[in-house]
Protein backbone atom coordinates (compact mmCIF):
# COMPACT_ATOMS: atom_id res chain seq x y z
CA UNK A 1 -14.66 1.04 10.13
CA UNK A 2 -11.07 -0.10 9.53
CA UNK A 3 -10.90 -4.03 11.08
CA UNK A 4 -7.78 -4.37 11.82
CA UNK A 5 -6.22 -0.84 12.34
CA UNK A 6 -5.07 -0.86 16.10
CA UNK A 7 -3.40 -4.55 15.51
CA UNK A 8 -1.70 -3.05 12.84
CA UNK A 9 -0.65 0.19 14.55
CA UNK A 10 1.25 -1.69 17.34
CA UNK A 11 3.10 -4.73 14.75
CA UNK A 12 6.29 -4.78 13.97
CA UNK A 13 5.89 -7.16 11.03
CA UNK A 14 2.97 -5.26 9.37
CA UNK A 15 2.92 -7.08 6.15
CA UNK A 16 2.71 -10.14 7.62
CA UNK A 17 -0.14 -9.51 9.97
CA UNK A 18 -2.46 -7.77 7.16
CA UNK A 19 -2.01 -10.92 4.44
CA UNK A 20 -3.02 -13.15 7.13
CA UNK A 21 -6.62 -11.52 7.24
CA UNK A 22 -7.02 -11.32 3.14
CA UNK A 23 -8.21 -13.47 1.36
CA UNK A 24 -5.77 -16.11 -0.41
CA UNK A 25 -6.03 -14.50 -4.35
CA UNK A 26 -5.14 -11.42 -2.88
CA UNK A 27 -2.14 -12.55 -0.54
CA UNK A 28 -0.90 -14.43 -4.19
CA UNK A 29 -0.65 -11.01 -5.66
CA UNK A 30 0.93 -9.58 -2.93
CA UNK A 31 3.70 -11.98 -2.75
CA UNK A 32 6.34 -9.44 -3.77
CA UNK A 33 5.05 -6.29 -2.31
CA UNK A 34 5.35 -5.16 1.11
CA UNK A 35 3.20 -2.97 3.55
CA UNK A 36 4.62 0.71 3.38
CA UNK A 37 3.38 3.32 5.10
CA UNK A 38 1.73 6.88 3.49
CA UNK A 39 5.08 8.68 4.45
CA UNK A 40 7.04 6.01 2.78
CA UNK A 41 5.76 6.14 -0.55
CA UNK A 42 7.18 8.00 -3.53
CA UNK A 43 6.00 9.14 -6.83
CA UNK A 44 6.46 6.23 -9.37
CA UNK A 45 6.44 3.48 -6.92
CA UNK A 46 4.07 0.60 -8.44
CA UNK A 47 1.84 0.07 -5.93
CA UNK A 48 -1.37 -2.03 -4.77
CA UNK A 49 -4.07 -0.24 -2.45
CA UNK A 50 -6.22 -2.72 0.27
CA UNK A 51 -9.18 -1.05 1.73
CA UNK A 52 -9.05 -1.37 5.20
CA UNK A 53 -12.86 -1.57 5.73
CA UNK A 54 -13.12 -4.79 3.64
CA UNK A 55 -9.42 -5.95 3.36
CA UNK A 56 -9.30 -6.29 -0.82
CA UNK A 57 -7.34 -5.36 -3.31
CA UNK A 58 -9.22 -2.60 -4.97
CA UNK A 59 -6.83 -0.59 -6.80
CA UNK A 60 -2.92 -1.33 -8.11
CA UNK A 61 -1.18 1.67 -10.64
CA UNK A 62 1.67 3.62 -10.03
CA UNK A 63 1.90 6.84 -8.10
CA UNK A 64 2.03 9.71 -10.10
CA UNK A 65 1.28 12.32 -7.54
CA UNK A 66 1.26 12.97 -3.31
CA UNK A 67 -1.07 15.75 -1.71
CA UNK A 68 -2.12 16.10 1.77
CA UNK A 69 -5.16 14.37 1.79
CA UNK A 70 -4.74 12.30 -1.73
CA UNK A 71 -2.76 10.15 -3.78
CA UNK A 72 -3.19 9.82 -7.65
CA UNK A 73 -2.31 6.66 -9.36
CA UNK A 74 -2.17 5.65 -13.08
CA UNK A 75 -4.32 2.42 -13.37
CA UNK A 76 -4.43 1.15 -16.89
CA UNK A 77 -5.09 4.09 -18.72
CA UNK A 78 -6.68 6.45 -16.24
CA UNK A 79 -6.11 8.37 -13.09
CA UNK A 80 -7.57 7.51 -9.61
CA UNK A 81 -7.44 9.81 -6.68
CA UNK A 82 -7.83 7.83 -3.48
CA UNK A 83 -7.98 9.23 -0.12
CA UNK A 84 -4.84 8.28 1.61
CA UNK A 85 -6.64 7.37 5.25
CA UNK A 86 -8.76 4.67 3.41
CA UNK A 87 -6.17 2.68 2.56
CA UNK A 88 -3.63 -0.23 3.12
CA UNK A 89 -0.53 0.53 0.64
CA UNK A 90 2.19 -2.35 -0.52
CA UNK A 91 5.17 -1.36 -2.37
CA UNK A 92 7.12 -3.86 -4.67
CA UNK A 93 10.33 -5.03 -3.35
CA UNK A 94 12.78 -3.50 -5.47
CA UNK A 95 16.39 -2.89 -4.25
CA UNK A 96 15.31 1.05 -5.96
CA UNK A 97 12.58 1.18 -3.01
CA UNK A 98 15.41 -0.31 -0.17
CA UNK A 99 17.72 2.15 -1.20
CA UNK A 100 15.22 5.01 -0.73
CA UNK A 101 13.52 3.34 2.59
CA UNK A 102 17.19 3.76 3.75
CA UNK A 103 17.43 7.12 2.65
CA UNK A 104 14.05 8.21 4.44
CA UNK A 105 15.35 6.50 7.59
């Protein structure tokens, strides 16, 4: 059960609204990052992934591949393949990831 899914769906300021429902150690390492959605991301982007049935940080890497249904990130030194649905994605603020937000725009 995602919690806080149809809030989110109708924000406008989605980063805000999902770091005021996690806890504070997580909203410290998300200081940086912002909410970006699944069509928004791009291979390489470093990225942190919050489950939306509990609202943690579970996973952080960077994106080394995009499928339908899964994306693969390098965490450490090994690959994870999440399901895209199950999660809440923030991107680093970079003026790299502006310039291609623009692009995709």
């Amino acid at each position: 059960m995602n919690i806080i899914d149809n809030l989110v769906n109708q924000s406008k300021n989605k980063t805000k609204l999902i770091t005021s429902f996690i806890r504070f150690k997580d909203k410290e390492k998300l200081k940086n990052y912002y909410y970006s959605p699944i069509d928004k991301l791009h291979i390489y982007d470093k990225i942190y992934c919050l489950s939306k049935s509990t609202l943690e940080i579970q996973y952080y890497g960077i994106i080394v591949a995009i499928n339908l249904k899964k994306i693969s990130l390098l965490s450490k030194n090994y690959t994870i393949h999440l399901d895209k649905e199950e999660y809440y994605y923030f991107k680093k603020l970079t003026k790299y990831n502006i310039f291609y937000d623009l692009l995709d725009s």
